[in-house]
C-alpha atoms as a PDB file:
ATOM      1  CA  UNK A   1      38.378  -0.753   1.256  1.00  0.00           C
ATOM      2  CA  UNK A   2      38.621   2.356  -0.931  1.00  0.00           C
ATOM      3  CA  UNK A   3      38.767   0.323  -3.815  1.00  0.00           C
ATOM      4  CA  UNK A   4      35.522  -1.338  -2.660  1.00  0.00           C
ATOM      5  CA  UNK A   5      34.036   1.857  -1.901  1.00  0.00           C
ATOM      6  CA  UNK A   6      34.869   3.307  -5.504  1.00  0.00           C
ATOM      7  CA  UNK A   7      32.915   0.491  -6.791  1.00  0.00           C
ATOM      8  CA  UNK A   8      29.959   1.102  -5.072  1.00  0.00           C
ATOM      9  CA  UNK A   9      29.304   4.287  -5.568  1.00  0.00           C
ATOM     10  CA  UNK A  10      29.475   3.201  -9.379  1.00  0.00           C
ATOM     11  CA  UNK A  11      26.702   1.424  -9.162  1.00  0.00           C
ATOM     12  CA  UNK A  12      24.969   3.733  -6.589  1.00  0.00           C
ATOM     13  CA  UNK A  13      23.144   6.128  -9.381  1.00  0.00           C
ATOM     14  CA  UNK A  14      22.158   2.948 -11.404  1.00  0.00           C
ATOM     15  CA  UNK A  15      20.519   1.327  -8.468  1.00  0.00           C
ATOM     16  CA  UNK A  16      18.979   4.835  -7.594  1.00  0.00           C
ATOM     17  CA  UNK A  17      17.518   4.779 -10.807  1.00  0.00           C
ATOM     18  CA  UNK A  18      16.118   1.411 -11.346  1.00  0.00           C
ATOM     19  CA  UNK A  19      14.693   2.154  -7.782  1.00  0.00           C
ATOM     20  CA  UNK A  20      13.068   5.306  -9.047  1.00  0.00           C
ATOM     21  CA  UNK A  21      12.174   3.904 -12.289  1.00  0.00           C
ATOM     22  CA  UNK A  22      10.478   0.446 -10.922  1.00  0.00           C
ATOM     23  CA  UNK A  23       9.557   0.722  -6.803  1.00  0.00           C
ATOM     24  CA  UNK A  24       6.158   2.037  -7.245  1.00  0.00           C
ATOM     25  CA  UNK A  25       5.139  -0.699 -10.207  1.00  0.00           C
ATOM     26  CA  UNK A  26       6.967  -3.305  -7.563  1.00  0.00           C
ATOM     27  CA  UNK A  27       4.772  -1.862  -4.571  1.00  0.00           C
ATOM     28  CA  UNK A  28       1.552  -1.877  -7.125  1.00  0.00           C
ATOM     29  CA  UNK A  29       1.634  -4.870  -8.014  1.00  0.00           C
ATOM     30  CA  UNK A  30       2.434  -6.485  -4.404  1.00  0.00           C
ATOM     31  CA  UNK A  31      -0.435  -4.615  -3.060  1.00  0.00           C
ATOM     32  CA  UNK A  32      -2.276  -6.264  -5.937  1.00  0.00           C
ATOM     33  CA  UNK A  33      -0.909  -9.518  -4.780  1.00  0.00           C
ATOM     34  CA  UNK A  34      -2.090  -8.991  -1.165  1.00  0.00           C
ATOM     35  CA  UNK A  35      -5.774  -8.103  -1.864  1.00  0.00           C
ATOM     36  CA  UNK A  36      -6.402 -10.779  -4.241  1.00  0.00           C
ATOM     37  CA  UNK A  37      -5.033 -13.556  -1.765  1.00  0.00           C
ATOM     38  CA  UNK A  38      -7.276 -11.922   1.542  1.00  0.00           C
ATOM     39  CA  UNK A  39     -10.015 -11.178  -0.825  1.00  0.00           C
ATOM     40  CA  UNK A  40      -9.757 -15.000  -1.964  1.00  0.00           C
ATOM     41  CA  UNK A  41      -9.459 -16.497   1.237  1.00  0.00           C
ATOM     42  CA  UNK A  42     -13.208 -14.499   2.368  1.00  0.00           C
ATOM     43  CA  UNK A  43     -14.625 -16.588  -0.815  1.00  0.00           C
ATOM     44  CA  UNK A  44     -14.446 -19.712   2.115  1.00  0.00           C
ATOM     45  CA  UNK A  45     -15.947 -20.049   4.640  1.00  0.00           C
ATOM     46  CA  UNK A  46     -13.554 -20.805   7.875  1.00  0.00           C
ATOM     47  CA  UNK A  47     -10.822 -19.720   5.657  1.00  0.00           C
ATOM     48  CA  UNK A  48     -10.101 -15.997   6.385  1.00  0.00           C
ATOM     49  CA  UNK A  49      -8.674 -15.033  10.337  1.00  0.00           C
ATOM     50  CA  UNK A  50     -10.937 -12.700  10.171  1.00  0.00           C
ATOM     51  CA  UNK A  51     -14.367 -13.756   8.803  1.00  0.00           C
ATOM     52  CA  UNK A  52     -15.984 -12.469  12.131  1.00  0.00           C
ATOM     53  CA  UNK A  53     -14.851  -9.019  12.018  1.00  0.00           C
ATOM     54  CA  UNK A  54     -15.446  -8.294   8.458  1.00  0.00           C
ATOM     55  CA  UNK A  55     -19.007  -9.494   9.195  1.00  0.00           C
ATOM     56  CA  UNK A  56     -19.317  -7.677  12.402  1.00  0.00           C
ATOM     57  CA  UNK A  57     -18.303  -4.785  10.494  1.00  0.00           C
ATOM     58  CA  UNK A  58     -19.902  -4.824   7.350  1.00  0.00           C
ATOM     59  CA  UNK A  59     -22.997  -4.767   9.424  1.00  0.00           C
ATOM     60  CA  UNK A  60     -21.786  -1.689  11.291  1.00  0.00           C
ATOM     61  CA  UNK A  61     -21.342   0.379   8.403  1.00  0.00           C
ATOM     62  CA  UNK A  62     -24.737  -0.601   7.049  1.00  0.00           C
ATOM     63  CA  UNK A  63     -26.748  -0.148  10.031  1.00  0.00           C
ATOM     64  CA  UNK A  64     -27.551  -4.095   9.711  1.00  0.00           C
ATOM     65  CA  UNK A  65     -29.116  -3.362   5.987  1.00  0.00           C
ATOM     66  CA  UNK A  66     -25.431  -6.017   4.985  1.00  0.00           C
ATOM     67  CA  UNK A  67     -24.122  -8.486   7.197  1.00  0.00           C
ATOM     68  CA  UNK A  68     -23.216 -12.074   7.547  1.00  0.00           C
ATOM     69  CA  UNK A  69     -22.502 -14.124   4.372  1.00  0.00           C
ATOM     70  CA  UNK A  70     -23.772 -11.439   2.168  1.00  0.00           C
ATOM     71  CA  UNK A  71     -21.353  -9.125   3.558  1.00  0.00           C
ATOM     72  CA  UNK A  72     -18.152 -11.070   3.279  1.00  0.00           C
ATOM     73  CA  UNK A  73     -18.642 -12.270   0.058  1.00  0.00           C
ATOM     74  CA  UNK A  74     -19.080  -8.578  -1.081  1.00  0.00           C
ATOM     75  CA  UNK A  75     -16.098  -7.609   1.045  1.00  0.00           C
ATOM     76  CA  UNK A  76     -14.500 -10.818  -1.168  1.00  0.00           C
ATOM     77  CA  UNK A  77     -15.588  -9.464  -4.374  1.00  0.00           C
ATOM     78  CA  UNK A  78     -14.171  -5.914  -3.730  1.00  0.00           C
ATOM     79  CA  UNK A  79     -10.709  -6.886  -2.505  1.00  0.00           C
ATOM     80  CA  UNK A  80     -10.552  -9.431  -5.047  1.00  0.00           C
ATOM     81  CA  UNK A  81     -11.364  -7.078  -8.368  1.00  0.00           C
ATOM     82  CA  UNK A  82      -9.063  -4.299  -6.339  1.00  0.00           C
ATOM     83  CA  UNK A  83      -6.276  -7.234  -6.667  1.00  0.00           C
ATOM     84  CA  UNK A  84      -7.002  -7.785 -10.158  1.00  0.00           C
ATOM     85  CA  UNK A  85      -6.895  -4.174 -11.246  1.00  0.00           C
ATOM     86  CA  UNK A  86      -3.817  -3.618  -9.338  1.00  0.00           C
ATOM     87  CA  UNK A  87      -2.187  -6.610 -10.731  1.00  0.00           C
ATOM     88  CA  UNK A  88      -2.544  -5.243 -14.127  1.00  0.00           C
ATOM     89  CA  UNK A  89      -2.382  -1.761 -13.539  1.00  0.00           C
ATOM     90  CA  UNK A  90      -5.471  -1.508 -16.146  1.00  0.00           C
ATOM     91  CA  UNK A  91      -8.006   0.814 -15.003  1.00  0.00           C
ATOM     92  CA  UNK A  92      -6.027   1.894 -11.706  1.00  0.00           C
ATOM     93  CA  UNK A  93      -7.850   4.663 -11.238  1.00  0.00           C
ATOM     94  CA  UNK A  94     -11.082   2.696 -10.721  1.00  0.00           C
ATOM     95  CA  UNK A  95      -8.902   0.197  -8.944  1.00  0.00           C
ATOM     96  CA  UNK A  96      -7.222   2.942  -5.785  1.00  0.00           C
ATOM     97  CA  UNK A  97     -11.343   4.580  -6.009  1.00  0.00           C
ATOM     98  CA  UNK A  98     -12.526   1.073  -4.845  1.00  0.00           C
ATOM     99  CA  UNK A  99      -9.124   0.614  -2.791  1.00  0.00           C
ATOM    100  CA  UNK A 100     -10.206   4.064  -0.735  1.00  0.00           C
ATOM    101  CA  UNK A 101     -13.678   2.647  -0.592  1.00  0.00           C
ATOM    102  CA  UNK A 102     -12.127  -1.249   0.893  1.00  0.00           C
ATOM    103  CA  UNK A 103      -9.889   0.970   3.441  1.00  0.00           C
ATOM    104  CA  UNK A 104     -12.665   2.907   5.240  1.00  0.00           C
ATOM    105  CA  UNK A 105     -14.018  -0.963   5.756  1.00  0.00           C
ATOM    106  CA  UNK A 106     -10.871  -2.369   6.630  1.00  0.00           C
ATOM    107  CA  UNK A 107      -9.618   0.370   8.846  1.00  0.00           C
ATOM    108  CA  UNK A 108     -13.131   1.199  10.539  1.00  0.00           C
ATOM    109  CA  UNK A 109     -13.146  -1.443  13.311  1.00  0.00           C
ATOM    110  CA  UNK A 110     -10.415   0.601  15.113  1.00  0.00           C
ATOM    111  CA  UNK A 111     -13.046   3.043  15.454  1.00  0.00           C
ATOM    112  CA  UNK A 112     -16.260   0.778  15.846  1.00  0.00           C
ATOM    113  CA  UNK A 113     -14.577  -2.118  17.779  1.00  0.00           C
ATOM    114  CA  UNK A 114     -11.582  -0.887  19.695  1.00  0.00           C
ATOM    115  CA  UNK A 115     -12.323  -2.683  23.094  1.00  0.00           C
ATOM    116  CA  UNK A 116     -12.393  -6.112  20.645  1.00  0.00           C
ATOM    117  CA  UNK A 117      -9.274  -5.164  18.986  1.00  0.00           C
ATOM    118  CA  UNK A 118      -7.118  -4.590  21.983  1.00  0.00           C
ATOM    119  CA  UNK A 119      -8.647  -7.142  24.285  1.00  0.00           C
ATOM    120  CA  UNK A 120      -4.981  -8.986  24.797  1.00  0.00           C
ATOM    121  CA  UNK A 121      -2.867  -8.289  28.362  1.00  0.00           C
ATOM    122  CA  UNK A 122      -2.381  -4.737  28.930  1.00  0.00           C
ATOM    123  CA  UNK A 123      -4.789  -3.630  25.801  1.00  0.00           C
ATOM    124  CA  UNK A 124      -2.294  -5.043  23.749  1.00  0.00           C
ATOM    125  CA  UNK A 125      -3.877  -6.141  20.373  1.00  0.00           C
ATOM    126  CA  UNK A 126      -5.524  -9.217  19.462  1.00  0.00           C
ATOM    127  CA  UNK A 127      -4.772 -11.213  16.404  1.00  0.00           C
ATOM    128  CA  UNK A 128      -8.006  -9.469  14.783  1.00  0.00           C
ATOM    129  CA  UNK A 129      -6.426  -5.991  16.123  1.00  0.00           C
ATOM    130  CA  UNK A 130      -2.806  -6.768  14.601  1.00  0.00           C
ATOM    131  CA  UNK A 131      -4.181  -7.543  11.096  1.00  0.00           C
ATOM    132  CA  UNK A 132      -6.137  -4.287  11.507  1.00  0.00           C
ATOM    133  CA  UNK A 133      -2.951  -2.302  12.516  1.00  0.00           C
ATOM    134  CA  UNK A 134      -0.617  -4.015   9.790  1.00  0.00           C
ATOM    135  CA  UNK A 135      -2.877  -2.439   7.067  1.00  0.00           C
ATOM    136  CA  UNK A 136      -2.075   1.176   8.526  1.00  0.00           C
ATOM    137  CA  UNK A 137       1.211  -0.014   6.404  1.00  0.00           C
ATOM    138  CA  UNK A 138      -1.052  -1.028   3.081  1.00  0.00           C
ATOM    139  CA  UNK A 139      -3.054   2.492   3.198  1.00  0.00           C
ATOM    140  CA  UNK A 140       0.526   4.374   3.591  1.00  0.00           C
ATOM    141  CA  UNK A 141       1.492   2.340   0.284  1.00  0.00           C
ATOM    142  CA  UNK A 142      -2.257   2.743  -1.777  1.00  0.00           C
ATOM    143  CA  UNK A 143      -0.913   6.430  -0.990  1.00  0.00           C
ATOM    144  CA  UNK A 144       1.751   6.323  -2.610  1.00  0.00           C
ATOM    145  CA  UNK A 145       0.044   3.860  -5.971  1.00  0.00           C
ATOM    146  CA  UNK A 146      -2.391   7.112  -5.607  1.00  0.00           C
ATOM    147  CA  UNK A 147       0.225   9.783  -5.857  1.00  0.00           C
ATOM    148  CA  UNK A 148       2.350   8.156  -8.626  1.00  0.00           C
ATOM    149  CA  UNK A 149      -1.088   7.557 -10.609  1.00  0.00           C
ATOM    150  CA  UNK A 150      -2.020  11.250 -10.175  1.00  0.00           C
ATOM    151  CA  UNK A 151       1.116  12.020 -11.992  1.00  0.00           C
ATOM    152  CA  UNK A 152       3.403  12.018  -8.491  1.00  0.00           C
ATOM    153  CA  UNK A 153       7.250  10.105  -9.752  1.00  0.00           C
ATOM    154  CA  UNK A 154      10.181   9.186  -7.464  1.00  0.00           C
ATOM    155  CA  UNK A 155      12.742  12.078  -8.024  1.00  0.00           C
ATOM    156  CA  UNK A 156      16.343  11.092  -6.986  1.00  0.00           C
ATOM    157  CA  UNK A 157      19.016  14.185  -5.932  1.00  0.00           C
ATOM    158  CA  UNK A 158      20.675  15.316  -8.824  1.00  0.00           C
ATOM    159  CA  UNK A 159      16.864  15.712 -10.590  1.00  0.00           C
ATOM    160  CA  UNK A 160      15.778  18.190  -7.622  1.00  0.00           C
ATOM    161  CA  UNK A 161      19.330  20.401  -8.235  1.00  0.00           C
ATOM    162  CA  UNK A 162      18.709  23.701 -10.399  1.00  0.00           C
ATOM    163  CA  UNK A 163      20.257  23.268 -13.799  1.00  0.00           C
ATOM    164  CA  UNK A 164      22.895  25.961 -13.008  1.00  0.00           C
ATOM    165  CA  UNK A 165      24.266  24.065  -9.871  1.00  0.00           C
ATOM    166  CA  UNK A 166      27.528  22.604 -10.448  1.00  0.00           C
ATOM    167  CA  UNK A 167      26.387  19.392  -8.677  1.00  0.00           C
ATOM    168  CA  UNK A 168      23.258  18.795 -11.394  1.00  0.00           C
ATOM    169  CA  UNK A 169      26.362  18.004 -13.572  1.00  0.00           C
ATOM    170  CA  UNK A 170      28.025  14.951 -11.772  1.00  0.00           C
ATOM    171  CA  UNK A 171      26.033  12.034 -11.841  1.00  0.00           C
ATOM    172  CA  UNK A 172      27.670  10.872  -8.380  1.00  0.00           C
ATOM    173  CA  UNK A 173      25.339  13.926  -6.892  1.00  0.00           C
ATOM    174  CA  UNK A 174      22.147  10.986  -7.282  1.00  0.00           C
ATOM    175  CA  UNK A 175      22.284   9.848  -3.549  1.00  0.00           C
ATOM    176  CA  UNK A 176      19.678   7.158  -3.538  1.00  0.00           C
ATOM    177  CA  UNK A 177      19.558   7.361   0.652  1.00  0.00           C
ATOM    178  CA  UNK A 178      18.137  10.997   0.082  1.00  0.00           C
ATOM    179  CA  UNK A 179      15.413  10.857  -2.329  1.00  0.00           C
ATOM    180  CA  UNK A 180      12.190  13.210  -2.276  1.00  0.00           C
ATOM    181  CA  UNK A 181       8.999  10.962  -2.052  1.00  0.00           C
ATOM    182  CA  UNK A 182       7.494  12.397  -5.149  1.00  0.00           C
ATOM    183  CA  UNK A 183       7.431  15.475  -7.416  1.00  0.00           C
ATOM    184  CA  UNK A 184       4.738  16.237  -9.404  1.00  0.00           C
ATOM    185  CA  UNK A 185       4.948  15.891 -13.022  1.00  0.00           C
ATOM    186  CA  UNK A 186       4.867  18.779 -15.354  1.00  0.00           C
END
């Protein structure tokens, strides 16, 4: 088991840095991947679970100046060129602008529509209020896309350590189960 364990933690600070070095591309690019396919699915009509509520409201949020068709397929458009400009990471900055823009929509009928979104036994949710909830989890990652564009980087232990600390010399110090979310680049 020791043996085992030696071999591990060889591989621990490479694994910590590959992590460092690639997670936030990897959680770009599926974010990418999940906008494009909702924003794709509200190009048909019937397709998306939740053609209603977008609808409902995109006329909300324009005082009835946007709604129906006219609204989704706008609501389509933006989560589909936020998918594309994820994807590539070309013009992100535009891209997490109109991401911030698409999350006031998406997460607004918790605030306009609450008795609709928790309708189920016991307020639980309903399967419109469960797809609003899950994408408390996609603004908590456009954070992070936002911080690492705005010059935020995954920092691993023994980068944090002050050069004169014996343990910034020993590469076993990089403990990838203790990593600081972000530090901002110089």
């Amino acid at each position: 088991m020791i043996v085992r364990n030696a071999h591990l933690n060889r591989w621990r600070p490479v694994i910590a840095r590959w992590l460092a070095r690639s997670s936030i591309d990897v959680l770009r690019v599926s974010l990418g991947l999940v906008f494009l396919a909702f924003g794709a699915l509200k190009f048909v009509p019937g397709l998306s679970p939740v053609e209603d509520l977008v609808t409902d409201t995109m006329g909300a949020l324009t005082l009835g100046l946007i709604s129906g068709r006219v609204g989704l397929l706008l609501v389509a458009t933006l989560e589909t060129v936020v998918g594309l400009l994820l994807l590539t990471g070309r013009y992100l900055r535009l891209g997490l602008a109109l991401l911030s823009l698409a999350m006031v929509g998406i997460l607004s009928p918790l605030v306009l529509f609450p008795n609709r979104l928790f309708a189920g036994p016991g307020n639980a949710p309903t399967l419109e209020g469960q797809y609003v909830l899950k994408d408390l989890v996609l603004l908590a990652a456009v954070l992070v896309v936002a911080a690492s564009a705005s010059g935020g980087q995954v920092v691993g232990e023994r980068d944090r350590t002050a050069p004169d600390d014996h343990r910034a010399q020993s590469p076993k110090t990089l403990d990838a189960g203790r990593q600081q979310p972000f530090k901002r680049a110089a």
